[in-house]
Protein backbone atom coordinates (compact mmCIF):
# COMPACT_ATOMS: atom_id res chain seq x y z
CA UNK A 1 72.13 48.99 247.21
CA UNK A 2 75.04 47.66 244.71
CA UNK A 3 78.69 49.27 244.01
CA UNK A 4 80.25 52.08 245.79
CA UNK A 5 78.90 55.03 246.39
CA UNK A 6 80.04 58.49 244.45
CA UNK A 7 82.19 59.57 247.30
CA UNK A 8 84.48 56.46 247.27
CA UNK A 9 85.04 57.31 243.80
CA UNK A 10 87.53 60.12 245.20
CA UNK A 11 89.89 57.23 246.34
CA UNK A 12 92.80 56.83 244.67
CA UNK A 13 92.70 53.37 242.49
CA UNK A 14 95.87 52.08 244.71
CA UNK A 15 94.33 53.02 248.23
CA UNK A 16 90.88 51.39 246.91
CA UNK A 17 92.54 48.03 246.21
CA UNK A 18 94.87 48.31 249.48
CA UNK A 19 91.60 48.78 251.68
CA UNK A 20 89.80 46.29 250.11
CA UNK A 21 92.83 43.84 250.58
CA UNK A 22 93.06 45.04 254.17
CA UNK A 23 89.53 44.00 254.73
CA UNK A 24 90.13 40.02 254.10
CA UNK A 25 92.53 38.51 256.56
CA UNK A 26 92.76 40.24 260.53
CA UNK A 27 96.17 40.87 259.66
CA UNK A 28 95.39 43.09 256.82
CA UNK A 29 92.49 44.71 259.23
CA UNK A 30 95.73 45.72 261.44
CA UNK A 31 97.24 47.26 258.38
CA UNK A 32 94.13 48.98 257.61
CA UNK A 33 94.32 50.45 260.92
CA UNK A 34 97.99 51.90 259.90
CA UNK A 35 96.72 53.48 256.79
CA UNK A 36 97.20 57.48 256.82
CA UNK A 37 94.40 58.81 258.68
CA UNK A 38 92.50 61.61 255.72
CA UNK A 39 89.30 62.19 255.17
CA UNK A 40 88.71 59.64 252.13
CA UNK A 41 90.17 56.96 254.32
CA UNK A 42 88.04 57.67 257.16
CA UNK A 43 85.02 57.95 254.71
CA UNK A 44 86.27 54.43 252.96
CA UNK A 45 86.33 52.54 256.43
CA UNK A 46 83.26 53.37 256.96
CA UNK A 47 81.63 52.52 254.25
CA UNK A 48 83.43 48.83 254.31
CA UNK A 49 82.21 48.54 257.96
CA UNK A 50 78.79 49.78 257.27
CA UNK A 51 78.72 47.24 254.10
CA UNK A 52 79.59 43.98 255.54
CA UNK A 53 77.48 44.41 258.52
CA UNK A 54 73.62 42.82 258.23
CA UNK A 55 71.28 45.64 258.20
CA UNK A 56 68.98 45.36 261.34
CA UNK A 57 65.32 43.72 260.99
CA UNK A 58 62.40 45.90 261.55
CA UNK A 59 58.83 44.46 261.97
CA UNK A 60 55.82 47.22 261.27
CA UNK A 61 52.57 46.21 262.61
CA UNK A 62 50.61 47.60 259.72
CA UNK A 63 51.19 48.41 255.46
CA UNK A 64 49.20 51.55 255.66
CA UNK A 65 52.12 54.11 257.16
CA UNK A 66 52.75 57.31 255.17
CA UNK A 67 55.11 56.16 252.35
CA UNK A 68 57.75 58.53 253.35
CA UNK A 69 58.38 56.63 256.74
CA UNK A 70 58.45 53.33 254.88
CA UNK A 71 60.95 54.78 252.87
CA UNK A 72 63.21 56.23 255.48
CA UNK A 73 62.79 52.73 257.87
CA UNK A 74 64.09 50.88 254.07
CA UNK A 75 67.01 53.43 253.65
CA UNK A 76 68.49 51.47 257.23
CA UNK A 77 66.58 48.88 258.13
CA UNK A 78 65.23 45.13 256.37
CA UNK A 79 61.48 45.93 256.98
CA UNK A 80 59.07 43.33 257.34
CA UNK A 81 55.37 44.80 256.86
CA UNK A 82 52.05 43.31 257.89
CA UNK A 83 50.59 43.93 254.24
CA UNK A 84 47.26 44.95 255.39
CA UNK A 85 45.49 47.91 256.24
CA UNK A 86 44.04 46.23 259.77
CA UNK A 87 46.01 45.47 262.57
CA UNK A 88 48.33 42.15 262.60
CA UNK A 89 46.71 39.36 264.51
CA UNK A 90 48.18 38.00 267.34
CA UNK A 91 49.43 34.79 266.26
CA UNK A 92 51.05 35.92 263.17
CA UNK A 93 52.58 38.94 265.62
CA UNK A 94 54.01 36.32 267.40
CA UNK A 95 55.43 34.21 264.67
CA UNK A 96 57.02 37.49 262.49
CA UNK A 97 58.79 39.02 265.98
CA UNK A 98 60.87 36.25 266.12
CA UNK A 99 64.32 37.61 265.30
CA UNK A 100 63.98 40.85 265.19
CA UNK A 101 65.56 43.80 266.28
CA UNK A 102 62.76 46.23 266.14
CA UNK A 103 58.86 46.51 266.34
CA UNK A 104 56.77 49.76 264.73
CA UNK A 105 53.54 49.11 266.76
CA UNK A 106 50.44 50.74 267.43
CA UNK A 107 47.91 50.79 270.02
CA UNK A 108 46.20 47.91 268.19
CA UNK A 109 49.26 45.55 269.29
CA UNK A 110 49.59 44.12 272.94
CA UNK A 111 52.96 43.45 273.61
CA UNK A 112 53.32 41.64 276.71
CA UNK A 113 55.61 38.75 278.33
CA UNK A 114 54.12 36.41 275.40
CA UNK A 115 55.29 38.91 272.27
CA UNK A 116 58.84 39.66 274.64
CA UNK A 117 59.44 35.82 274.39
CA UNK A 118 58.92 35.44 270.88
CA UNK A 119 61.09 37.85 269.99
CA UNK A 120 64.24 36.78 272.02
CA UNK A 121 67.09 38.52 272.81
CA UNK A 122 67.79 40.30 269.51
CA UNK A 123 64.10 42.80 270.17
CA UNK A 124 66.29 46.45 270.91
CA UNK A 125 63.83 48.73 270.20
CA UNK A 126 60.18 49.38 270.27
CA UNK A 127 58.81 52.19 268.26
CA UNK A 128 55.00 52.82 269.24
CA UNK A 129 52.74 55.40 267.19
CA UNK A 130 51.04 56.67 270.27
CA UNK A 131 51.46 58.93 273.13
CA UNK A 132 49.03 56.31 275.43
CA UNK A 133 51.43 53.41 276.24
CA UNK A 134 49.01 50.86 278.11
CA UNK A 135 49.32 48.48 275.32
CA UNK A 136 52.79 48.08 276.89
CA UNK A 137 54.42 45.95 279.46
CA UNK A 138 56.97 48.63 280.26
CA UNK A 139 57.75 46.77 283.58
CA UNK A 140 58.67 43.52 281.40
CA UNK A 141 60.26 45.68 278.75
CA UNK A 142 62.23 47.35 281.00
CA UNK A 143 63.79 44.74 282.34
CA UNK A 144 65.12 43.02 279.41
CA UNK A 145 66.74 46.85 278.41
CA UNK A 146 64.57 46.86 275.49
CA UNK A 147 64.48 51.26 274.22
CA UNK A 148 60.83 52.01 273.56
CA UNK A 149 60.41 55.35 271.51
CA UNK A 150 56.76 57.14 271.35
CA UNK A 151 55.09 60.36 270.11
CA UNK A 152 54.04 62.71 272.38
CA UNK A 153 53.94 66.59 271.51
CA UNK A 154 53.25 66.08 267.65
CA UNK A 155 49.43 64.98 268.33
CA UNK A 156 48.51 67.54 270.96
CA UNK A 157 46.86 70.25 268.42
CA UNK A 158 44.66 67.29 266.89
CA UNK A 159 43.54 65.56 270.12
CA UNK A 160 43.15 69.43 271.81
CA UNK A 161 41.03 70.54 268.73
CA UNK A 162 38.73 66.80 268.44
CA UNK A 163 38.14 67.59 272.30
CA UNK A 164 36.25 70.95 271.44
CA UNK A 165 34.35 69.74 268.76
CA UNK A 166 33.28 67.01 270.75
CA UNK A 167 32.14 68.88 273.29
CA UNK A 168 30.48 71.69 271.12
CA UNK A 169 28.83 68.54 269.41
CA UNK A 170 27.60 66.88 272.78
CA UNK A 171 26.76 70.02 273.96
CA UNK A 172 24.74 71.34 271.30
CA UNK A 173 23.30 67.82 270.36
CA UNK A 174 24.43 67.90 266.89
CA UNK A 175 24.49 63.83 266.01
CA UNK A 176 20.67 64.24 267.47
CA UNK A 177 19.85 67.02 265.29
CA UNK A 178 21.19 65.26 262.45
CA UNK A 179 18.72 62.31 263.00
CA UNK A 180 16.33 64.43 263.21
CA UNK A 181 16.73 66.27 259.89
CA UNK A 182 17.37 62.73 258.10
CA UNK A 183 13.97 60.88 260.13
CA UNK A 184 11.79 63.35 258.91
CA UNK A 185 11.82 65.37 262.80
CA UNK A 186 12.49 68.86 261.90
CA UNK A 187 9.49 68.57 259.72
CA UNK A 188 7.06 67.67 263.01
CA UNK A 189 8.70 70.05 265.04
CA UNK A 190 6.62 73.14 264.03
CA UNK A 191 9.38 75.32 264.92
CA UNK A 192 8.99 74.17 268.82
CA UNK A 193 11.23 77.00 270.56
CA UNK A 194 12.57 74.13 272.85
CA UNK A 195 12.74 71.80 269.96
CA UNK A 196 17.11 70.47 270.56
CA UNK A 197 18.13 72.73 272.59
CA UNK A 198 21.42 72.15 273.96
CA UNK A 199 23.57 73.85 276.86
CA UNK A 200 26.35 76.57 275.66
CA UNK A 201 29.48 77.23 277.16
CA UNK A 202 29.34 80.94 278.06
CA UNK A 203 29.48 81.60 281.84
CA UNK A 204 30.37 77.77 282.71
CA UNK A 205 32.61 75.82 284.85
CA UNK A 206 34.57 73.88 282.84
CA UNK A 207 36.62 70.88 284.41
CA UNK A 208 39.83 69.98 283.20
CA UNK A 209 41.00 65.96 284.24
CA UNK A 210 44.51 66.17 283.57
CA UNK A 211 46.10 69.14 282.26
CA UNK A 212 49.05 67.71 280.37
CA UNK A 213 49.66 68.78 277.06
CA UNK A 214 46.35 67.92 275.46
CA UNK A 215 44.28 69.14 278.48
CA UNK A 216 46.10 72.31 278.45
CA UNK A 217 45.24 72.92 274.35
CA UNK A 218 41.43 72.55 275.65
CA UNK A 219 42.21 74.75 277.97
CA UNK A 220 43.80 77.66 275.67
CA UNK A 221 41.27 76.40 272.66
CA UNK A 222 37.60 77.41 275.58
CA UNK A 223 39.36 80.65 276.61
CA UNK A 224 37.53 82.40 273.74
CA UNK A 225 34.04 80.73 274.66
CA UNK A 226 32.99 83.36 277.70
CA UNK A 227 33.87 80.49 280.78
CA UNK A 228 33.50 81.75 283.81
CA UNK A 229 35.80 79.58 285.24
CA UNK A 230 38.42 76.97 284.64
CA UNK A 231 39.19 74.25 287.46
CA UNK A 232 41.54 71.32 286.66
CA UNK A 233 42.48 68.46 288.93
CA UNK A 234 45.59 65.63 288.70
CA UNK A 235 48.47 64.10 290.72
CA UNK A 236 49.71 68.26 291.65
CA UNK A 237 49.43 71.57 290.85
CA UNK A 238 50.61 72.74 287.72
CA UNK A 239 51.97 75.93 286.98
CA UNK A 240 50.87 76.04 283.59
CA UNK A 241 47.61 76.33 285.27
CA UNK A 242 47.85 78.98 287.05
CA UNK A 243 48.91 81.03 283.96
CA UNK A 244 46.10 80.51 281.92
CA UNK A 245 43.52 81.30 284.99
CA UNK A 246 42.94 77.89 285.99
CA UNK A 247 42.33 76.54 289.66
CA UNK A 248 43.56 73.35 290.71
CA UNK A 249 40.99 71.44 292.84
CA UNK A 250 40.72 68.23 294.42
CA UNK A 251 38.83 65.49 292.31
CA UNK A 252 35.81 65.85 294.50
CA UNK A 253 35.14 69.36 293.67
CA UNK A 254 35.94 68.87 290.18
CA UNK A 255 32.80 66.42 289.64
CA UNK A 256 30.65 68.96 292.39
CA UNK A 257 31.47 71.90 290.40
CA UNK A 258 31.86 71.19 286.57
CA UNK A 259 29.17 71.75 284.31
CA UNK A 260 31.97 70.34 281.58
CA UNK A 261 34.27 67.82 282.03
CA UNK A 262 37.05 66.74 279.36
CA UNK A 263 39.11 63.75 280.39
CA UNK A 264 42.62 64.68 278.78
CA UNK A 265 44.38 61.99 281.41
CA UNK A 266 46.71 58.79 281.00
CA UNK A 267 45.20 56.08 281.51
CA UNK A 268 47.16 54.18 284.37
CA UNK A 269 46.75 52.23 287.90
CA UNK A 270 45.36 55.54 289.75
CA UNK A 271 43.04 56.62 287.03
CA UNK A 272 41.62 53.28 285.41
CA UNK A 273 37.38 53.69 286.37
CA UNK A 274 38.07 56.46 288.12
CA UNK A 275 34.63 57.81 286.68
CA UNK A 276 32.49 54.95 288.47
CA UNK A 277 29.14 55.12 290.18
CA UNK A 278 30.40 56.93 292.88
CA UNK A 279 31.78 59.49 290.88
CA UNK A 280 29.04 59.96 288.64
CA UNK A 281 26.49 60.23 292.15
CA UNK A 282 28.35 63.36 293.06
CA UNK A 283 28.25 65.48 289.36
CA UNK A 284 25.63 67.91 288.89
CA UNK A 285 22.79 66.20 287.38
CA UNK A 286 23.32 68.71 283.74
CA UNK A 287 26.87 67.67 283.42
CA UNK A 288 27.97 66.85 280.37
CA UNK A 289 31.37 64.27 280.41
CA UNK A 290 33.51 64.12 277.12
CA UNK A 291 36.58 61.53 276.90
CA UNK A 292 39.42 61.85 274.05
CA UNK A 293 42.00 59.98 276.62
CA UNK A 294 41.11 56.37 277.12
CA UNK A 295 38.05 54.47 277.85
CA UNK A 296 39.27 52.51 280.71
CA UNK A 297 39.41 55.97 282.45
CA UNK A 298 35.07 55.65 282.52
CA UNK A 299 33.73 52.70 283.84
CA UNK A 300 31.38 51.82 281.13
CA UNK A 301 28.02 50.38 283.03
CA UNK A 302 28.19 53.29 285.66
CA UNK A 303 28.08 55.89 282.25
CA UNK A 304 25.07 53.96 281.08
CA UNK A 305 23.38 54.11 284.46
CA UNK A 306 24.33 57.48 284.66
CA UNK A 307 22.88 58.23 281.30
CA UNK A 308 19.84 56.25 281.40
CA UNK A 309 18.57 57.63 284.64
CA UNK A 310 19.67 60.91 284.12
CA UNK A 311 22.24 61.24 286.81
CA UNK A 312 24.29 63.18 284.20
CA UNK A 313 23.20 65.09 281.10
CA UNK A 314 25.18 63.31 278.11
CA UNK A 315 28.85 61.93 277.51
CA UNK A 316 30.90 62.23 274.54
CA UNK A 317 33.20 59.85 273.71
CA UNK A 318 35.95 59.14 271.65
CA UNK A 319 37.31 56.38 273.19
CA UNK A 320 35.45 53.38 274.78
CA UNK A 321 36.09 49.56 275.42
CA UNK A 322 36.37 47.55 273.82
CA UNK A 323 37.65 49.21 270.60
CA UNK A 324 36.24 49.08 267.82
CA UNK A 325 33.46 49.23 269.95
CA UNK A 326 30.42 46.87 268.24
CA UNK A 327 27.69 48.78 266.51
CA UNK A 328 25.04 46.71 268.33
CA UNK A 329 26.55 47.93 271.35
CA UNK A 330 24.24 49.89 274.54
CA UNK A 331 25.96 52.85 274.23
CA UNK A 332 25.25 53.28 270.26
CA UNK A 333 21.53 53.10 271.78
CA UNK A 334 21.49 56.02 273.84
CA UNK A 335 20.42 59.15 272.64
CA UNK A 336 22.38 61.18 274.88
CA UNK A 337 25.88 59.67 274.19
CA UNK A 338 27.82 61.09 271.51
CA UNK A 339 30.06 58.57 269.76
CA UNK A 340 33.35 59.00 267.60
CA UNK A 341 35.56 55.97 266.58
CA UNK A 342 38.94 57.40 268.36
CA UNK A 343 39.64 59.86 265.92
CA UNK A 344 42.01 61.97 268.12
CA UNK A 345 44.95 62.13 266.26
CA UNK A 346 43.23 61.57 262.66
CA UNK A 347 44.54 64.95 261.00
CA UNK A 348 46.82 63.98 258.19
CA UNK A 349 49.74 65.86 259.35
CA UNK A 350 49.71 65.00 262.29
CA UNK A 351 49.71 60.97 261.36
CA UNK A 352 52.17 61.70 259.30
CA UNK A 353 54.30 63.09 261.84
CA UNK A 354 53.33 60.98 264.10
CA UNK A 355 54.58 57.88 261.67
CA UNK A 356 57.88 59.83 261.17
CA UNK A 357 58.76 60.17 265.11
CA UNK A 358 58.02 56.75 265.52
CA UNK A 359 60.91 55.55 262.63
CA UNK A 360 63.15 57.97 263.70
CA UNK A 361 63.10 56.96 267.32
CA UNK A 362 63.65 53.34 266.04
CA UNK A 363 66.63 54.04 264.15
CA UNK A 364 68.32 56.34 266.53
CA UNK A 365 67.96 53.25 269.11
CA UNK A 366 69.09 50.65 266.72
CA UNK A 367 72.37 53.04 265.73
CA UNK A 368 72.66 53.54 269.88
CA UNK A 369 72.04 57.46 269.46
CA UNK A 370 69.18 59.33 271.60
CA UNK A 371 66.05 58.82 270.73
CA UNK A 372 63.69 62.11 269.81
CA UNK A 373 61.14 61.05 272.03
CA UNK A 374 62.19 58.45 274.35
CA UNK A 375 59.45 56.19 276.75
CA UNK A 376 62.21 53.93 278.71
């Protein structure tokens, strides 16, 4: 932006020319520093200091952010955008880091020792759109003091409310049914009274892994489905548990006694394939798994197993690996796996807020301030 702004115009002529003057040699900066102390000089230093200083260089991952963030991050920053609607590949991420002082990343984006080095020592701040962080090298991160900002909170209505529906449509076999009606199967049915049937909710167990934030919006979103009972396992107790009616149990119990289980956990060392053969051998064999967390949580070939000999009743997913998962895939084959393409988060608000956290945690760690939702 060219010329001063409106408020400078309040300056008298003589002070303008004086300050500007003042600005040029470090002597005049020491006479500057004599200059009565109002509120239009105050305002006037600023601005000079604020004007001769380079903005800071922002990389974003992707072009298609809400407009309004892109906006706000080119108010502050010099914003370099991946101009395309798919996520940056890695050797151009590599080449376009170098030098900067911020990233806006998604999940899509590994940043590891490789991306750290690329950037040097002017990457501050890391903004990621996500809540999940295993994209991250925090360890690596940390240790160079790089500020990484993240969104959690402003995506736990979405994810809660794409967990239900989820479930309701695993449960109640709606992607089958839908088949059906397009293959020409409701027609042969004749009506059958056991023609897909699925398995309601009323007077189940209902297994919570990991009641965090999203887990506990499951949680609050089933109370109105008749469960007969809520258990919930993690790390500890939690006493937001115990006030909506829910029992913590051991993870053991929670795969022996849930006819429902929603996987609402971070993915991390303790939990990666947590859901493995072994696991799977000790759920009832009408269990019905959904995941909105992360698919490294489920070990992949023990679901199929599970699913193709009928250890378990069906899974729905919303998350799997790899992502995008390919459409050839053995889990697009099986008839009782439900499959969404992580579509958590995907309520426009939400992104949109979730965009907007993610800028302003980058520029309150570029100007030094708190971030809004700080990682590290």
């Amino acid at each position: 932006m060219s010329g001063v702004p409106a408020r400078v115009s309040l300056v008298p002529a003589a002070l303008a020319t004086l300050v500007k003057a003042a600005s040029a040699t470090s002597h005049n900066q020491s006479l500057l520093k004599r200059l009565p102390s109002s509120p239009h000089t105050r305002n006037r230093s600023l601005y000079t200091s604020s004007a001769t200083m380079s903005r800071p260089k922002v990389l974003v991952s992707r072009s298609d952010i809400p407009q309004t963030t892109l906006d706000f991050l080119n108010e502050k920053c010099e914003v370099d955008i991946w101009n395309e609607a798919f996520p940056i590949p890695r050797d151009e991420l590599l080449k376009r880091i170098s030098g900067k002082d911020a990233l806006f990343c998604l999940l899509t984006e590994t940043i590891d020792k490789a991306v750290l080095d690329a950037a040097g020592p002017t990457l501050k701040v890391i903004g990621t759109m996500s809540v999940g962080h295993d994209h991250l090298n925090l360890e690596e991160i940390k240790r160079r003091g790089i500020k990484v900002g993240y969104t959690p909170g402003v995506l736990t209505d979405a994810t809660a409310e794409l967990t239900v529906a989820l479930l309701l449509a695993t449960s109640r076999r709606l992607f089958e049914a839908h088949a059906e009606l397009l293959n020409g199967g409701w027609g042969k049915c004749a009506w059958s009274p056991l023609w897909m049937t699925g398995w309601g909710l009323a007077g189940s167990t209902v297994g919570i892994f990991g009641l965090g934030r999203i887990g506990q919006g499951v949680l609050r979103r089933l109370q109105g489905f008749g469960v007969k009972r809520f258990i919930y396992s993690g790390r500890s107790p939690r006493k937001e548990g115990e006030e909506m009616g829910a029992e913590y149990v051991s993870f053991d119990v929670l795969l022996r006694d849930s006819d429902f289980i929603t996987v609402t956990c971070a993915l991390n060392d303790e939990t990666h394939e947590i859901f493995d053969d072994a696991a799977f051998t000790k759920m009832k064999s009408s269990a019905i798994i959904v995941n909105t967390s992360r698919g490294g949580v489920i070990n992949q070939d023990a679901l199929i197993k599970a699913l193709k000999t009928n250890k378990i009743r069906a899974a729905g997913l919303d998350v799997m690996v790899p992502e995008p998962l390919p459409p050839d895939h053995e889990l697009t084959t099986l008839p009782n796996c439900t499959l969404i393409p992580h579509i958590g988060s995907a309520e426009t608000t939400t992104r949109e807020a979730m965009a907007n956290l993610t800028a302003s945690n980058i520029i309150a760690g570029l100007e030094g301030r708190p971030m809004p939702a700080c990682l590290c």
